[in-house]
C-alpha atoms as a PDB file:
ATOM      1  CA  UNK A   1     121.016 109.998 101.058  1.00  0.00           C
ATOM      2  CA  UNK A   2     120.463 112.028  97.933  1.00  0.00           C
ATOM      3  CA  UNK A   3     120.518 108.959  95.473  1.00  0.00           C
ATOM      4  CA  UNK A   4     117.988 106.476  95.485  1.00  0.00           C
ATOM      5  CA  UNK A   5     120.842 103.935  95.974  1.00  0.00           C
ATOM      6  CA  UNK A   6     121.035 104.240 100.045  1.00  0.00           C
ATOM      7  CA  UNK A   7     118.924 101.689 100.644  1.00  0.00           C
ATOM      8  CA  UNK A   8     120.812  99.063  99.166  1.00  0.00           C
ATOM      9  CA  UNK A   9     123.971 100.866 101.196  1.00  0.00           C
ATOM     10  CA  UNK A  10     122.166 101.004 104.199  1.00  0.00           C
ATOM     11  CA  UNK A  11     120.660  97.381 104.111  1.00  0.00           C
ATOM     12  CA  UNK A  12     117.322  98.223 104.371  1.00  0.00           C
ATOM     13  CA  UNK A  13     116.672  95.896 101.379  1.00  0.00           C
ATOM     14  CA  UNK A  14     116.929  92.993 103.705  1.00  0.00           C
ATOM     15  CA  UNK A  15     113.707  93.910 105.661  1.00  0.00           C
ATOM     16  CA  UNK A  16     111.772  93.459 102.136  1.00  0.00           C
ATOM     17  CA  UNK A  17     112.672  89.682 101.697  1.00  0.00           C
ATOM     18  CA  UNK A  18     109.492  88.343 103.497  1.00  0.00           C
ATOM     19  CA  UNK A  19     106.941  90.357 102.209  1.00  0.00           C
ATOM     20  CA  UNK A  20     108.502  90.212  98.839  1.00  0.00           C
ATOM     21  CA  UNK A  21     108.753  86.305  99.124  1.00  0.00           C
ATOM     22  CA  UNK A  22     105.108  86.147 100.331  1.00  0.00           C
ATOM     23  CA  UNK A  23     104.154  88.465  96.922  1.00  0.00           C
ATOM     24  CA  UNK A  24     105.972  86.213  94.905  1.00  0.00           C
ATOM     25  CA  UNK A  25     104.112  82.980  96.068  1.00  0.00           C
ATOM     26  CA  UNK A  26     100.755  83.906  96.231  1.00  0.00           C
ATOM     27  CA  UNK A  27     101.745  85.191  92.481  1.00  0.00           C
ATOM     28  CA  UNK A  28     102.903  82.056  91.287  1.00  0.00           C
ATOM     29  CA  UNK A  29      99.950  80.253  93.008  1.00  0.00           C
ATOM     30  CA  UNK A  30      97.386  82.635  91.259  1.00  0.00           C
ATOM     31  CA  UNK A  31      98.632  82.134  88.044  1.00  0.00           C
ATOM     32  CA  UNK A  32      99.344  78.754  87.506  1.00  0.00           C
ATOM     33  CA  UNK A  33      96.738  77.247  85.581  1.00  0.00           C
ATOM     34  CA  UNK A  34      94.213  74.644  87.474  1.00  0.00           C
ATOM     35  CA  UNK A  35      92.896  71.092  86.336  1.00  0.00           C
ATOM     36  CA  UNK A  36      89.320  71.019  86.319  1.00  0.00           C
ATOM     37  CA  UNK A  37      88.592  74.452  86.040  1.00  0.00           C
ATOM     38  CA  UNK A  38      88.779  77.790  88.261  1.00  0.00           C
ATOM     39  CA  UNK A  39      89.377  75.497  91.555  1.00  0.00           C
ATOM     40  CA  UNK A  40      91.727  73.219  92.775  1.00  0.00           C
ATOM     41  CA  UNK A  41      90.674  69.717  92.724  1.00  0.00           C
ATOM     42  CA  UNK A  42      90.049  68.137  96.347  1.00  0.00           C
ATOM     43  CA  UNK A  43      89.923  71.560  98.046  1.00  0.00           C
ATOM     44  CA  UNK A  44      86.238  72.558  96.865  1.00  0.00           C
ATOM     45  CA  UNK A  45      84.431  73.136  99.888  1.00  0.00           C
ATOM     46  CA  UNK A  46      84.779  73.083 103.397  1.00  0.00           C
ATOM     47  CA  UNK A  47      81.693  73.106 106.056  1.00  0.00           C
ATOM     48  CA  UNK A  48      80.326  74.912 103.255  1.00  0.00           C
ATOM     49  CA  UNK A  49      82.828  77.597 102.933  1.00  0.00           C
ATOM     50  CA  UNK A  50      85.251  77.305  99.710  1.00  0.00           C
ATOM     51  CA  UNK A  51      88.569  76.659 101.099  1.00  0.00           C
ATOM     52  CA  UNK A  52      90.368  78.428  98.316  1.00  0.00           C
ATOM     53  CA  UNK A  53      88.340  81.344  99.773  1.00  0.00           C
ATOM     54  CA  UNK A  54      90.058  80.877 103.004  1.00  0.00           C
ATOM     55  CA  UNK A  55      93.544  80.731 101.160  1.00  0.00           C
ATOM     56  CA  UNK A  56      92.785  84.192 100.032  1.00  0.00           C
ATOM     57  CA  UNK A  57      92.156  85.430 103.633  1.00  0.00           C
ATOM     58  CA  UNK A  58      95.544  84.383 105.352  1.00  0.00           C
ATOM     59  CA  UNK A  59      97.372  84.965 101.881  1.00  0.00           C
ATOM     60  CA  UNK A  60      96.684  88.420 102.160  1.00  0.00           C
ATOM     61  CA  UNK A  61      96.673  88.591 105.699  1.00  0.00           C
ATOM     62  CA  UNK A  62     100.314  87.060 105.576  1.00  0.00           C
ATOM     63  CA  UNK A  63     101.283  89.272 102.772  1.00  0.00           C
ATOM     64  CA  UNK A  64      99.735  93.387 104.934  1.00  0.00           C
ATOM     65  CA  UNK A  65     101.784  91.931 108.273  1.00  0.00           C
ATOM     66  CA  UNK A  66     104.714  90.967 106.172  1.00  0.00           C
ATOM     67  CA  UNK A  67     104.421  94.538 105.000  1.00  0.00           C
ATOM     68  CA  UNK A  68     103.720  96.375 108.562  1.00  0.00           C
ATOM     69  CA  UNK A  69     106.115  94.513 110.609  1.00  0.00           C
ATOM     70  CA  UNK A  70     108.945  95.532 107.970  1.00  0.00           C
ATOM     71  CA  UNK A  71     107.854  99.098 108.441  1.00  0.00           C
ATOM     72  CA  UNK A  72     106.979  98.591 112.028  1.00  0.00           C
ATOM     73  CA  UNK A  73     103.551 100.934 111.752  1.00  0.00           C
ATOM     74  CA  UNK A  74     102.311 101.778 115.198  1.00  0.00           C
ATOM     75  CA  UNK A  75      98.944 101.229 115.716  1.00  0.00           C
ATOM     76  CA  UNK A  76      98.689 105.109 115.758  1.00  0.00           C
ATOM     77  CA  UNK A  77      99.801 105.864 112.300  1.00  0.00           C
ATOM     78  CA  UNK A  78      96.720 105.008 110.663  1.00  0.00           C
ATOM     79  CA  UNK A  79      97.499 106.610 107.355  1.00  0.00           C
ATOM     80  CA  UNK A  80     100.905 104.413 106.549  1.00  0.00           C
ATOM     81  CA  UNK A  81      98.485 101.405 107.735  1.00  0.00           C
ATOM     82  CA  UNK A  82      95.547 102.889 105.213  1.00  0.00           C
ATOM     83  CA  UNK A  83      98.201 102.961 102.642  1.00  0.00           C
ATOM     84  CA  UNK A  84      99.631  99.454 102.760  1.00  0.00           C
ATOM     85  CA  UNK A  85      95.719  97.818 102.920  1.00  0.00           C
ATOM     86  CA  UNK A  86      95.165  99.753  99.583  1.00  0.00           C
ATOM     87  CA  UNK A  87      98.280  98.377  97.993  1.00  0.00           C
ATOM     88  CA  UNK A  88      97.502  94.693  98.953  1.00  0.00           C
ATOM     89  CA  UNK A  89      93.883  94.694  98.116  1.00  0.00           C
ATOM     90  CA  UNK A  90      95.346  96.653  94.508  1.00  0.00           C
ATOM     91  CA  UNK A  91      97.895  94.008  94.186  1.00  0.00           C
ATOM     92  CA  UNK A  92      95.157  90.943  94.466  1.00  0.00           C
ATOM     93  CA  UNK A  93      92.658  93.311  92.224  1.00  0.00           C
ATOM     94  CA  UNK A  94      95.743  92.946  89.710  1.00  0.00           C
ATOM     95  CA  UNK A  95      96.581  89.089  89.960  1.00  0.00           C
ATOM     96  CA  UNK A  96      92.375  88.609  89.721  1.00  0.00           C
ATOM     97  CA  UNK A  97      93.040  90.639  86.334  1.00  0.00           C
ATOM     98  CA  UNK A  98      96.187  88.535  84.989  1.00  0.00           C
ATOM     99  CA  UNK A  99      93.998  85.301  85.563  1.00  0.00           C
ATOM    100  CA  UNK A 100      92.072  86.569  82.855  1.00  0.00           C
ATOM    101  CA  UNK A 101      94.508  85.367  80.087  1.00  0.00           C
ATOM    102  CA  UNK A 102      95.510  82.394  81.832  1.00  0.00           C
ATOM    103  CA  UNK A 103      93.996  79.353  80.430  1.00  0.00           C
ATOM    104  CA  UNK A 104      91.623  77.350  83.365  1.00  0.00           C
ATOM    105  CA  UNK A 105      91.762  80.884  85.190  1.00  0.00           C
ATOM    106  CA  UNK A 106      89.170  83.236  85.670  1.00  0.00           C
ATOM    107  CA  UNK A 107      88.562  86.523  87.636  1.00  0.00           C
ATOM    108  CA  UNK A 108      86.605  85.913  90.824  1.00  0.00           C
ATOM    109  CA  UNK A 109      84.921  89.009  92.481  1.00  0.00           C
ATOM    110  CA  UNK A 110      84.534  86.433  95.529  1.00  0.00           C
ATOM    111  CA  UNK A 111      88.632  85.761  95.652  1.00  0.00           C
ATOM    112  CA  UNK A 112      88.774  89.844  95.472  1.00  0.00           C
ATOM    113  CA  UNK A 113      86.463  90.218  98.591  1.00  0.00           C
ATOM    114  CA  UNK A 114      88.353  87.457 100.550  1.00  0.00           C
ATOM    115  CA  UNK A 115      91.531  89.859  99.474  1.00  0.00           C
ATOM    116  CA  UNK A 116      90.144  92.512 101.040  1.00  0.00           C
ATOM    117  CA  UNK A 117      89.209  90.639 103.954  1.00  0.00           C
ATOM    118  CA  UNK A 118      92.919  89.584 103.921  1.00  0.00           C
ATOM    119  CA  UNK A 119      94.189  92.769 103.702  1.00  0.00           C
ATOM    120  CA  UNK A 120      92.195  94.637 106.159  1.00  0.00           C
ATOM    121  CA  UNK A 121      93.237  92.109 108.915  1.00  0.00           C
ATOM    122  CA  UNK A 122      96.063  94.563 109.837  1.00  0.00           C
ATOM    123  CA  UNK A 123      93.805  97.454 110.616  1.00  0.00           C
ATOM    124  CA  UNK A 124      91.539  95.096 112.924  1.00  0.00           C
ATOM    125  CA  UNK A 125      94.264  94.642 115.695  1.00  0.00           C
ATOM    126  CA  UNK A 126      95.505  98.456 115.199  1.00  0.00           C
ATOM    127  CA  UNK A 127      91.760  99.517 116.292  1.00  0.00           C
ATOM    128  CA  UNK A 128      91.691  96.504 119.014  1.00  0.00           C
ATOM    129  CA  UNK A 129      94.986  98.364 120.104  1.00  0.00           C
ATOM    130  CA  UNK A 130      94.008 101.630 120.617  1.00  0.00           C
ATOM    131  CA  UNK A 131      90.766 101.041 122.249  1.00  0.00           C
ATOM    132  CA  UNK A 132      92.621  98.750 124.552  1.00  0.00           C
ATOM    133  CA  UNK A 133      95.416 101.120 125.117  1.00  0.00           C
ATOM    134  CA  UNK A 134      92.388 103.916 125.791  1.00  0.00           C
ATOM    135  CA  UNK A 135      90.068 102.324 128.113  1.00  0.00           C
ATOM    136  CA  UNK A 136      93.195 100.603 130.044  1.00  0.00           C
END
């Protein structure tokens, strides 16, 4: 275990395929470059609520489970969990920034708060959790 080639000995590579698939695509859906400006066309609004707003939300929300269930955080360990809402809301902080230099693109402190909203889905049912498990 002394070289940082065990994993890929071990197989513990293959438990990285989802949430590395799930990076990939909301990646390649960030950065390719819209018709009609910032927004998809024909996905505008929604009961009032910008639906590319709500794509954010379960992006990220897909992308922090993909990333707990392949480390398989108990509700407990609220530091690892801590950890992996900081990287996701850091990785859509950095695909906001890369739209910068992408023509029809633009950074969208909105699309960063619906991130975070995303991200911090995964700490949500650790609390329901442990209340549950406490007052059970």
């Amino acid at each position: 275990m002394g070289s940082p080639l065990w994993i890929l000995q071990t197989n513990h590579h293959k438990q990285w395929i989802a949430p590395l698939c799930c990076a990939v695509i909301i990646l390649i859906a960030s950065i390719i470059p819209l018709r009609g400006g910032g927004h998809a066309v024909g996905i505008d609004t929604m009961f009032e609520i910008r639906m590319d707003v709500v794509l954010h939300i379960i992006g990220y929300a897909v992308l922090a489970w993909t990333i707990v269930n392949t480390q398989r955080f108990t509700p407990k360990n609220g530091r690892d969990m801590f950890i992996v809402i900081i990287f996701v809301i850091a990785y859509g902080i950095g695909i906001e920034g890369l739209q910068i230099m992408i023509p029809a693109r633009q950074l969208s402190f909105t699309d960063i708060l619906a991130n975070t909203v995303g991200a911090t889905s995964i700490y949500t049912r650790s609390v329901f959790d442990v209340v549950t498990q406490r007052y059970h």
